[in-house]
Protein backbone atom coordinates (compact mmCIF):
# COMPACT_ATOMS: atom_id res chain seq x y z
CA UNK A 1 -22.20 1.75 9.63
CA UNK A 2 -21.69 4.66 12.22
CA UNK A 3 -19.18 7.53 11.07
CA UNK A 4 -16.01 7.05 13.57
CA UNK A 5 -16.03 2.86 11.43
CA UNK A 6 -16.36 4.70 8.69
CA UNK A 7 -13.51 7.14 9.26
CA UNK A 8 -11.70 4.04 9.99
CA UNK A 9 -12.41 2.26 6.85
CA UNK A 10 -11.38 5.35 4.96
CA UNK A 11 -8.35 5.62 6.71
CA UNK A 12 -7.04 2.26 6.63
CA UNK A 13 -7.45 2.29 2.62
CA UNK A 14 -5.63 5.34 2.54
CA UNK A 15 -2.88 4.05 4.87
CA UNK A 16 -2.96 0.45 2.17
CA UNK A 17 -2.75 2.48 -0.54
CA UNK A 18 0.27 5.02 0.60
CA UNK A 19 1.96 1.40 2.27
CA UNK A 20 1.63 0.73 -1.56
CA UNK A 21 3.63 3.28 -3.10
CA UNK A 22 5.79 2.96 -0.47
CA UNK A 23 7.36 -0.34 -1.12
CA UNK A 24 7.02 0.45 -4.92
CA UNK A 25 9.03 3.83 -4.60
CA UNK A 26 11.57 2.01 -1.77
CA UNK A 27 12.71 -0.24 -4.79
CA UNK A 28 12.56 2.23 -7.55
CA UNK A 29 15.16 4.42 -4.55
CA UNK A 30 17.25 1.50 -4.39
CA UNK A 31 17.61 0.99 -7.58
CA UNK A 32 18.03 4.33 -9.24
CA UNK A 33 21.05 4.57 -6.38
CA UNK A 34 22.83 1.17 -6.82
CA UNK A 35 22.44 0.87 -10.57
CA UNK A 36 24.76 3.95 -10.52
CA UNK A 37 27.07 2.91 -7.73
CA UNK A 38 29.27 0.85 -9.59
CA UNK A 39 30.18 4.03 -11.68
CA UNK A 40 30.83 5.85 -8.71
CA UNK A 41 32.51 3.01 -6.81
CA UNK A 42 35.75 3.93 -7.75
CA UNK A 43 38.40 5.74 -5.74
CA UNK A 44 37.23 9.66 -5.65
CA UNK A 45 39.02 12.49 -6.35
CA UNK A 46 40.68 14.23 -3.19
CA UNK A 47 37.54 16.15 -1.50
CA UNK A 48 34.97 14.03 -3.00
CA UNK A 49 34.60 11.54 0.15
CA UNK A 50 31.58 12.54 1.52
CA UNK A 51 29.61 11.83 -1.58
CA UNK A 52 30.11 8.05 -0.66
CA UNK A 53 29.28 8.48 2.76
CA UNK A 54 26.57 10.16 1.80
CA UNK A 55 25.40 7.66 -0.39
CA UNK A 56 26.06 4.95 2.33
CA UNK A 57 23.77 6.64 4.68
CA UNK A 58 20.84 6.40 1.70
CA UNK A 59 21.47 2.95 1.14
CA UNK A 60 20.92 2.52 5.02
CA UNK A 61 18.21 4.52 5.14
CA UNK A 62 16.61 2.51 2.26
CA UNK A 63 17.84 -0.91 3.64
CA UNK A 64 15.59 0.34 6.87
CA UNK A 65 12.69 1.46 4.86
CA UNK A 66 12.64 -1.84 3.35
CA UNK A 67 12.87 -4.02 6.28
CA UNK A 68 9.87 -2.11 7.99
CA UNK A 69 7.51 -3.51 5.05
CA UNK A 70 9.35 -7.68 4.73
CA UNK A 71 7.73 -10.00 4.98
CA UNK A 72 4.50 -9.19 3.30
CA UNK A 73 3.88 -6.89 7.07
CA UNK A 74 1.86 -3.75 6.31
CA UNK A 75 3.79 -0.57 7.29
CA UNK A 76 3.26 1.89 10.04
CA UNK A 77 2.24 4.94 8.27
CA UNK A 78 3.77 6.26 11.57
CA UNK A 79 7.15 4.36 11.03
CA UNK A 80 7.23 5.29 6.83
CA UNK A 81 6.54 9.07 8.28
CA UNK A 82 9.84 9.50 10.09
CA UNK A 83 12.00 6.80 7.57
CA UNK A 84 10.73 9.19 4.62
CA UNK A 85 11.46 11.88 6.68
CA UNK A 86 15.12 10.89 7.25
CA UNK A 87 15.45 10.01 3.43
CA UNK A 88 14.43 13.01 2.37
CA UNK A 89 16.46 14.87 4.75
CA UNK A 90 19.62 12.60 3.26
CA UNK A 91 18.00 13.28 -0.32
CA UNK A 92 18.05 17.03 -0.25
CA UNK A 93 21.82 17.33 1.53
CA UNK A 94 23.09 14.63 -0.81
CA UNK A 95 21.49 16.30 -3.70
CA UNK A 96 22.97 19.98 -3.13
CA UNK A 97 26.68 18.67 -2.17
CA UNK A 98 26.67 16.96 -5.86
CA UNK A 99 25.16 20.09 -7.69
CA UNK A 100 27.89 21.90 -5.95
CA UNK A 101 30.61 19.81 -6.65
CA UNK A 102 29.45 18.05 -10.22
CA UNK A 103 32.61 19.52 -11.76
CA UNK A 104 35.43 18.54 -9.73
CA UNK A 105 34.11 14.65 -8.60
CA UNK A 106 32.84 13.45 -12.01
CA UNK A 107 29.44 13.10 -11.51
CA UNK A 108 27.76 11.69 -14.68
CA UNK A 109 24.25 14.03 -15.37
CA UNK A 110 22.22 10.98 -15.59
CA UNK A 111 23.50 9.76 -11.65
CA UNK A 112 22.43 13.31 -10.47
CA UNK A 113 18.85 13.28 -12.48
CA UNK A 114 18.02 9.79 -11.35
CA UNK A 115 19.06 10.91 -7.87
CA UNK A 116 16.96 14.20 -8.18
CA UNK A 117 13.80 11.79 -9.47
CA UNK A 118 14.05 9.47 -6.83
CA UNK A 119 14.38 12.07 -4.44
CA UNK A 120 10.83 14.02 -5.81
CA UNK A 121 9.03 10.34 -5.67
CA UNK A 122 10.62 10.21 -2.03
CA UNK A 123 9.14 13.78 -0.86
CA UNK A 124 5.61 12.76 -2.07
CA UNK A 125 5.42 9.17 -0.19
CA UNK A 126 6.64 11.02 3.04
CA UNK A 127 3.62 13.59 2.05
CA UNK A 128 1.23 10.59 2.05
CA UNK A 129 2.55 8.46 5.09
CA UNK A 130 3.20 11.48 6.84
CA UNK A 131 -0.57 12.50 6.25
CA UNK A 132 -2.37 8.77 6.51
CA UNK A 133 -0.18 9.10 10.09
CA UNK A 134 -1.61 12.11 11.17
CA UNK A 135 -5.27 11.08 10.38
CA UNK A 136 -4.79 8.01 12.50
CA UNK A 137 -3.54 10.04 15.35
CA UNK A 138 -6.98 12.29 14.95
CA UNK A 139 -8.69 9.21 14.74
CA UNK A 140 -7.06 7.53 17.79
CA UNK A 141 -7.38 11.21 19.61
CA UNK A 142 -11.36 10.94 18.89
CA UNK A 143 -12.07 7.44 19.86
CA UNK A 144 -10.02 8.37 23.60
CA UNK A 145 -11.73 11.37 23.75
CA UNK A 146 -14.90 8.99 23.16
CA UNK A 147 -14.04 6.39 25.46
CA UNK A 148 -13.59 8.96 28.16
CA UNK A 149 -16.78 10.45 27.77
CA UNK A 150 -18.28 7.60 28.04
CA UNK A 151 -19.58 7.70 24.77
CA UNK A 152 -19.98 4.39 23.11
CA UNK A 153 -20.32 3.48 19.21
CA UNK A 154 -24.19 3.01 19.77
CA UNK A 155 -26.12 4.81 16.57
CA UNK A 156 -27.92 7.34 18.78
CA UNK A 157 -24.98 7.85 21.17
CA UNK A 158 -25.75 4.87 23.64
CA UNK A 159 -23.39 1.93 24.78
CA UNK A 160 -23.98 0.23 21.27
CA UNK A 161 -23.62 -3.29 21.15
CA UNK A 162 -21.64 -3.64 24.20
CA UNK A 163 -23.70 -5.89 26.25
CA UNK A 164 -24.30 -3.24 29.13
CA UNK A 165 -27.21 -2.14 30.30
CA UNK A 166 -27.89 0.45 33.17
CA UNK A 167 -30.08 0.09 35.74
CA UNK A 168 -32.20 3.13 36.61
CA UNK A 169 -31.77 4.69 39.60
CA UNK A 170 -34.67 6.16 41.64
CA UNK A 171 -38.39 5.24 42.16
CA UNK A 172 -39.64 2.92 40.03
C-alpha cells in the first residue's frame, strides 16, 4: 500500500470517527436546549427577547447540523466545519448575553450549565471536523499537485497500474 492510500485510509477513519461524535453531540445539543425550553417558553420579562431569538437561531443551526448527516449519509467534514463553526459562534454570544442578564430574565443555573456543556462538547467537534477538513484539503492539494506532475501512484514513482505505457523515443 503506497503512502498518499495510506494517508487516505487514515484520513477517512478520522473523518468516520469525528462524523461520529458529530451526530452523537448534535443530539446531546438538541436536547440539552429543548429539554429546557419549555421552562423558558413562557412570556419574558421586558428586555429579555433576544434570549429566545437567540435560542431560535441554535435550534436552526442544530436542525441544519442534523439534516447534513439524515439519512444514514456520512458528513462533509467540510460542511460540519462551518455548521460547528456557526454553532459555536451562536454558543458563545448566547452564552455571555445569559451570564449577563441571569438576574433580571430568570434563568434557572441548571439551563445556563447545560447550555455552557453543550457548548464545550460543540467547540471540540468543530476542532475535529474542522481539522479532518483541513487534512483532506492537504490531501486533495497533494494528489493535484501529483496529477500535474505527472506523477502517478506507481511504487517507484511510475504510472502505476494505469495501463499506460510509453514508447521510447530515439534510436532503438
Amino acid at each position: 500500500m503506497n503512502l498518499p492510500v495510506r494517508r487516505m485510509s487514515l484520513a477517512m477513519s478520522i473523518r468516520a470517527r469525528s462524523i461520529r461524535a458529530v451526530s452523537i453531540a448534535t443530539g446531546l445539543v438538541s436536547l440539552g436546549v429543548l429539554a429546557s425550553a419549555p421552562a423558558l417558553a413562557q412570556t419574558p420579562p421586558p428586555g429579555c427577547e433576544k434570549m429566545q431569538t437567540l435560542l431560535l437561531q441554535r435550534k436552526s443551526l442544530v436542525d441544519g447540523i442534523q439534516k447534513l448527516s439524515k439519512g444514514g449519509k456520512k458528513m462533509d467534514a467540510r460542511a460540519a466545519c462551518g455548521a460547528f463553526g456557526k454553532l459555536v459562534s451562536n454558543g458563545a454570544e448566547t452564552v455571555k448575553w445569559m451570564e449577563s442578564n441571569k438576574a433580571w430574565c430568570q434563568i434557572p443555573d441548571n439551563f445556563l450549565a447545560g447550555l455552557k456543556s453543550d457548548h464545550e462538547k460543540a467547540i471540540g467537534i468543530r476542532g475535529q471536523a474542522c481539522k479532518v477538513a483541513a487534512q483532506i484539503q492537504q490531501m486533495e492539494k497533494r494528489a493535484r499537485a501529483q496529477a500535474a506532475q505527472g506523477g502517478g501512484g506507481g511504487p517507484l514513482g511510475g504510472p502505476g497500474l494505469t495501463g499506460q505505457r510509453s514508447i521510447p523515443s530515439g534510436a532503438l
